[in-house]
C-alpha atoms as a PDB file:
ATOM      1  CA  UNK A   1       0.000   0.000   0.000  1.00  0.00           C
ATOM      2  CA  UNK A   2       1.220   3.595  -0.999  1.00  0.00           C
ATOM      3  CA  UNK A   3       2.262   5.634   2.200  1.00  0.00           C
ATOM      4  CA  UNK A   4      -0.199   8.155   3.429  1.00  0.00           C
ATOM      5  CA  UNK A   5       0.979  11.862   3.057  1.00  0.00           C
ATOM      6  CA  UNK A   6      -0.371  12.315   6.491  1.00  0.00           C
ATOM      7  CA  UNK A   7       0.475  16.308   5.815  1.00  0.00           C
ATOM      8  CA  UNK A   8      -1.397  16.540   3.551  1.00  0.00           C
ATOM      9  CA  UNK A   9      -4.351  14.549   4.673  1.00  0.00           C
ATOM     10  CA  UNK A  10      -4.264  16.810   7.815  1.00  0.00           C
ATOM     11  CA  UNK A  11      -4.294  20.252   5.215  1.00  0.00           C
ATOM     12  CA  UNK A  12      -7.196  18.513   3.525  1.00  0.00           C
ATOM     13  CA  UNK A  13      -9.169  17.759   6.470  1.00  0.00           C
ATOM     14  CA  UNK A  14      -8.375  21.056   8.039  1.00  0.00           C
ATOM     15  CA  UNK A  15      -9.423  22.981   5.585  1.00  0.00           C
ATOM     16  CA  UNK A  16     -12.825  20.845   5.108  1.00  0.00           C
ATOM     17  CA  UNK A  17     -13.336  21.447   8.809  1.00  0.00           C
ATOM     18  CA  UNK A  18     -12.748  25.502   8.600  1.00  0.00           C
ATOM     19  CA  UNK A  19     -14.996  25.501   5.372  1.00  0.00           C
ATOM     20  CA  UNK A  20     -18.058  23.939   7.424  1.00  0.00           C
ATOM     21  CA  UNK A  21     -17.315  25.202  10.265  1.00  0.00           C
ATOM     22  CA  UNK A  22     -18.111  28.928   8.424  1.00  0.00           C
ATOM     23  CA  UNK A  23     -21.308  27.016   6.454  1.00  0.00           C
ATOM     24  CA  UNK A  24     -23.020  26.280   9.696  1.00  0.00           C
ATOM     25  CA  UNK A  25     -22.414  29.368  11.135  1.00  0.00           C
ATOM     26  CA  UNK A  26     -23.893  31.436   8.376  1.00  0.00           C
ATOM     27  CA  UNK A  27     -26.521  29.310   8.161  1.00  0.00           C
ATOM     28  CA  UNK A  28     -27.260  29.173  11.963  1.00  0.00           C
ATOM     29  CA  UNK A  29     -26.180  32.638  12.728  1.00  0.00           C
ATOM     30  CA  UNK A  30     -25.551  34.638   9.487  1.00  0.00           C
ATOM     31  CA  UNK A  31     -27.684  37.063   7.206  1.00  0.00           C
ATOM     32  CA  UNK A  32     -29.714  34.127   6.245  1.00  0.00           C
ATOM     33  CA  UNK A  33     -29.854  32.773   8.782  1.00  0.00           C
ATOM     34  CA  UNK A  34     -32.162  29.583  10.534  1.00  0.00           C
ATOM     35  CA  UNK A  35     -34.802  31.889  11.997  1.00  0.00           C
ATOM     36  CA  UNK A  36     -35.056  30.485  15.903  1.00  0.00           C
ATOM     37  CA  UNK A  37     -39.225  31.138  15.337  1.00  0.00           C
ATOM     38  CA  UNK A  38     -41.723  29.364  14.188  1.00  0.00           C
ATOM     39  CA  UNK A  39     -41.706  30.194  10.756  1.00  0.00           C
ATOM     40  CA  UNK A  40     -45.225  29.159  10.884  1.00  0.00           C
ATOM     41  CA  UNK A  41     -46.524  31.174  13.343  1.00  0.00           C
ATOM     42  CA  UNK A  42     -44.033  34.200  12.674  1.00  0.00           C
ATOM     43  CA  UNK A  43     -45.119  34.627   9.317  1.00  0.00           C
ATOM     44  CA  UNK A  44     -48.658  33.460   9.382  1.00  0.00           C
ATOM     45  CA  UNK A  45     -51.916  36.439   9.724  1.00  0.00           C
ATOM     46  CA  UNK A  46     -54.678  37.785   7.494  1.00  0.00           C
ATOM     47  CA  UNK A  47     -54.126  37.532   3.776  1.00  0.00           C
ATOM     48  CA  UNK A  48     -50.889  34.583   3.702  1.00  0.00           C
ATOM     49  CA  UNK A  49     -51.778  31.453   1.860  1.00  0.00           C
ATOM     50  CA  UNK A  50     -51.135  28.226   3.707  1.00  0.00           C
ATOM     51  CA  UNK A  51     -48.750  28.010   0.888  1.00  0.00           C
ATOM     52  CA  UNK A  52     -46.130  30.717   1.916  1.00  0.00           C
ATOM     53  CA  UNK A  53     -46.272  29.009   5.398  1.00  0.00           C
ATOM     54  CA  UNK A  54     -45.654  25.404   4.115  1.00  0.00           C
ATOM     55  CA  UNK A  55     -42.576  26.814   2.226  1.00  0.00           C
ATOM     56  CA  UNK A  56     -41.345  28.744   4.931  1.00  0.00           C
ATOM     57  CA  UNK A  57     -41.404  25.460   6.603  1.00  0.00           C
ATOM     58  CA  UNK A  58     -39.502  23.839   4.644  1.00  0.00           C
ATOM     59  CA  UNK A  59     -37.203  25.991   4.168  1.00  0.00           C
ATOM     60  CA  UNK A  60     -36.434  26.001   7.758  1.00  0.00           C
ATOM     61  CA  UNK A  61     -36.575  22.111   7.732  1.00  0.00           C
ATOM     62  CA  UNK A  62     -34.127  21.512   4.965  1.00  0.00           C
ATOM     63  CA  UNK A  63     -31.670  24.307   6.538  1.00  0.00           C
ATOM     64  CA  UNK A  64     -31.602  22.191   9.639  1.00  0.00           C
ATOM     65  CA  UNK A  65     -31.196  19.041   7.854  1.00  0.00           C
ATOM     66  CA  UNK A  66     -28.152  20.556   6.053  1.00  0.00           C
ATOM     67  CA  UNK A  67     -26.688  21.836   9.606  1.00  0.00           C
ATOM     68  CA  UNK A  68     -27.113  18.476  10.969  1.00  0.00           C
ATOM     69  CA  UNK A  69     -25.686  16.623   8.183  1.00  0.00           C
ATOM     70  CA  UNK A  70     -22.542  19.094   8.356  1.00  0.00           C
ATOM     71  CA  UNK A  71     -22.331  18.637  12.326  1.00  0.00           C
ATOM     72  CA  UNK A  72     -21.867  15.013  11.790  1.00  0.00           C
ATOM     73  CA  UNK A  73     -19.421  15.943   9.252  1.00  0.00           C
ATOM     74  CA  UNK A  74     -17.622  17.936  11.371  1.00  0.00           C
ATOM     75  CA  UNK A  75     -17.420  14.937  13.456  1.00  0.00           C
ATOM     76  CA  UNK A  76     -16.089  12.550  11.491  1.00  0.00           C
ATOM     77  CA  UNK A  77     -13.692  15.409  10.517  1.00  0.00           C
ATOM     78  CA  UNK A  78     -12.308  15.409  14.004  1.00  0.00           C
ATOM     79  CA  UNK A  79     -12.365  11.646  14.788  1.00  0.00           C
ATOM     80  CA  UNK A  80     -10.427  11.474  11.476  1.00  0.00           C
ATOM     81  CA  UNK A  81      -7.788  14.165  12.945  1.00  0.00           C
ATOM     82  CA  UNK A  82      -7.696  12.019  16.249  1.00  0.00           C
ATOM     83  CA  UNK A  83      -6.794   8.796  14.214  1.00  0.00           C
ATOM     84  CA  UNK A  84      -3.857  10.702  12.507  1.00  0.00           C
ATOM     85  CA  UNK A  85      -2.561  11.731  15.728  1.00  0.00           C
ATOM     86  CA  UNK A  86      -2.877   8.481  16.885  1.00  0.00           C
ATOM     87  CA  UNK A  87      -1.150   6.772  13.936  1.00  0.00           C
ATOM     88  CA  UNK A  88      -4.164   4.957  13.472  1.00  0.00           C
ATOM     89  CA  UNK A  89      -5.676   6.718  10.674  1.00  0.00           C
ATOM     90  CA  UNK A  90      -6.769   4.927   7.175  1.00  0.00           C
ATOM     91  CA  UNK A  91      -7.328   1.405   9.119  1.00  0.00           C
ATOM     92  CA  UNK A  92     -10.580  -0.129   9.007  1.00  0.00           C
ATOM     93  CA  UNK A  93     -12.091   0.032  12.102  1.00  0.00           C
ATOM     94  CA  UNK A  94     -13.658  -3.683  11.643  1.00  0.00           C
ATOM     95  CA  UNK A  95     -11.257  -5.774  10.164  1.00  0.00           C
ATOM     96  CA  UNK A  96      -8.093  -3.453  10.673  1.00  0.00           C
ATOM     97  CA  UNK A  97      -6.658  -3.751   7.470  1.00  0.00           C
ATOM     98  CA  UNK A  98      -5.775  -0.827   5.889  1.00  0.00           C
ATOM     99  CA  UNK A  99      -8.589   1.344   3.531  1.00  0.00           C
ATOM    100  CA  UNK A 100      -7.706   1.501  -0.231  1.00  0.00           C
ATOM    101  CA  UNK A 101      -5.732   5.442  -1.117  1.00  0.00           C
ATOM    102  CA  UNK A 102      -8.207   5.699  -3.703  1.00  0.00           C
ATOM    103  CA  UNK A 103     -11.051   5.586  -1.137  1.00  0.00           C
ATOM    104  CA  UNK A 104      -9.490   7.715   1.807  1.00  0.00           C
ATOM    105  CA  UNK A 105      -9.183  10.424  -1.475  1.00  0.00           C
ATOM    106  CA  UNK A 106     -13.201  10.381  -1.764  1.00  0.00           C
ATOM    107  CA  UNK A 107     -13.539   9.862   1.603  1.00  0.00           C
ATOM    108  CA  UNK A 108     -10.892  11.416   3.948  1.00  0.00           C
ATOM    109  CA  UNK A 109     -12.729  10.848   6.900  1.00  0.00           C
ATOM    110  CA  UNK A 110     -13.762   7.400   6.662  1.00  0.00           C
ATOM    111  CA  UNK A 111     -13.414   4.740   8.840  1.00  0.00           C
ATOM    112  CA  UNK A 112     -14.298   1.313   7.068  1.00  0.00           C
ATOM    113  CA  UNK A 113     -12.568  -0.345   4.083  1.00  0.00           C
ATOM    114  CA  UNK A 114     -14.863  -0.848   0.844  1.00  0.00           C
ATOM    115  CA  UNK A 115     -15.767  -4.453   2.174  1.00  0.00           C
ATOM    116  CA  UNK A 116     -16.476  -3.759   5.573  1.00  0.00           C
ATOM    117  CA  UNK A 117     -18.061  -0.540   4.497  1.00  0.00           C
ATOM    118  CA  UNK A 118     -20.708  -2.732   1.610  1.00  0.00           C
ATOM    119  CA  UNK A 119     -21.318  -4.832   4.571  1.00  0.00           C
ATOM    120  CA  UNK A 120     -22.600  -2.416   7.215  1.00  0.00           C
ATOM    121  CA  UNK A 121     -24.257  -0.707   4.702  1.00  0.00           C
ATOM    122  CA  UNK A 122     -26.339  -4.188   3.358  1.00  0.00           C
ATOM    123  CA  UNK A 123     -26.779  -4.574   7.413  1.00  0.00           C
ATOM    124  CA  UNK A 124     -28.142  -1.714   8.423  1.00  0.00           C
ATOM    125  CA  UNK A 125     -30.572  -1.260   5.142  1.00  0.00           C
ATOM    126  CA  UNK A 126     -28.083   1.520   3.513  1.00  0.00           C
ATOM    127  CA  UNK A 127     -27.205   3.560   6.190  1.00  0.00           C
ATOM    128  CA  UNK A 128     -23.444   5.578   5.933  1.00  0.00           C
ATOM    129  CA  UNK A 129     -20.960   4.424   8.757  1.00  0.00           C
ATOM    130  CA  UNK A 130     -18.738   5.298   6.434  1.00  0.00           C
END
């Protein structure tokens, strides 16, 4: 197996962490913020369709979704920076054989091989444990 630049793989991961880092801020706390009402009630009075207040909804809904989705990101992020401190970094968790370049490159932050990775996926009905 090619050695890991683990430099490199730090840079990369660094810099993915800063970049969502500033993504969930401005979402959470920016110009555009996630509104912390109800859009529902906060928008809703004489003359707005039910349809402005089902989009507003949503809005908010997906926006969460996206900050959630990035928080476990951001996790993963760090638990990858742990491993590389730890020299353990790019081992399968499960079977402790070492995760395919090529798939540490899509995936910096993963923690399963391609085998191990099918298999908990088939398990648990597609979820990512990446």
């Amino acid at each position: 197996m090619a050695e890991i630049d683990t430099n490199a793989v730090r840079q990369r991961l660094e810099d993915e962490k800063t970049h969502l880092e500033h993504d969930i801020y401005e979402r959470t706390q920016g110009d555009e913020a996630t509104q912390t009402v109800d859009p529902v009630t906060e928008i809703s009075g004489p003359g707005v369709e039910d349809a402005d207040d089902a989009d507003a909804l949503s809005d908010n809904e997906r926006n969460q979704g996206i900050v959630d989705a990035e928080r476990e990101t951001l996790a993963q992020i760090s638990a990858a920076l742990q491993r590389l401190d730890e020299g353990k970094y790019g081992i399968c968790a499960r079977c402790g054989k070492p995760i395919p370049p090529r798939r540490l490159e899509a995936i910096p932050y993963a923690t399963l091989c391609v085998e191990d990775q099918a298999l908990a996926e088939h398990q648990t009905g597609g979820g990512a444990t990446l």
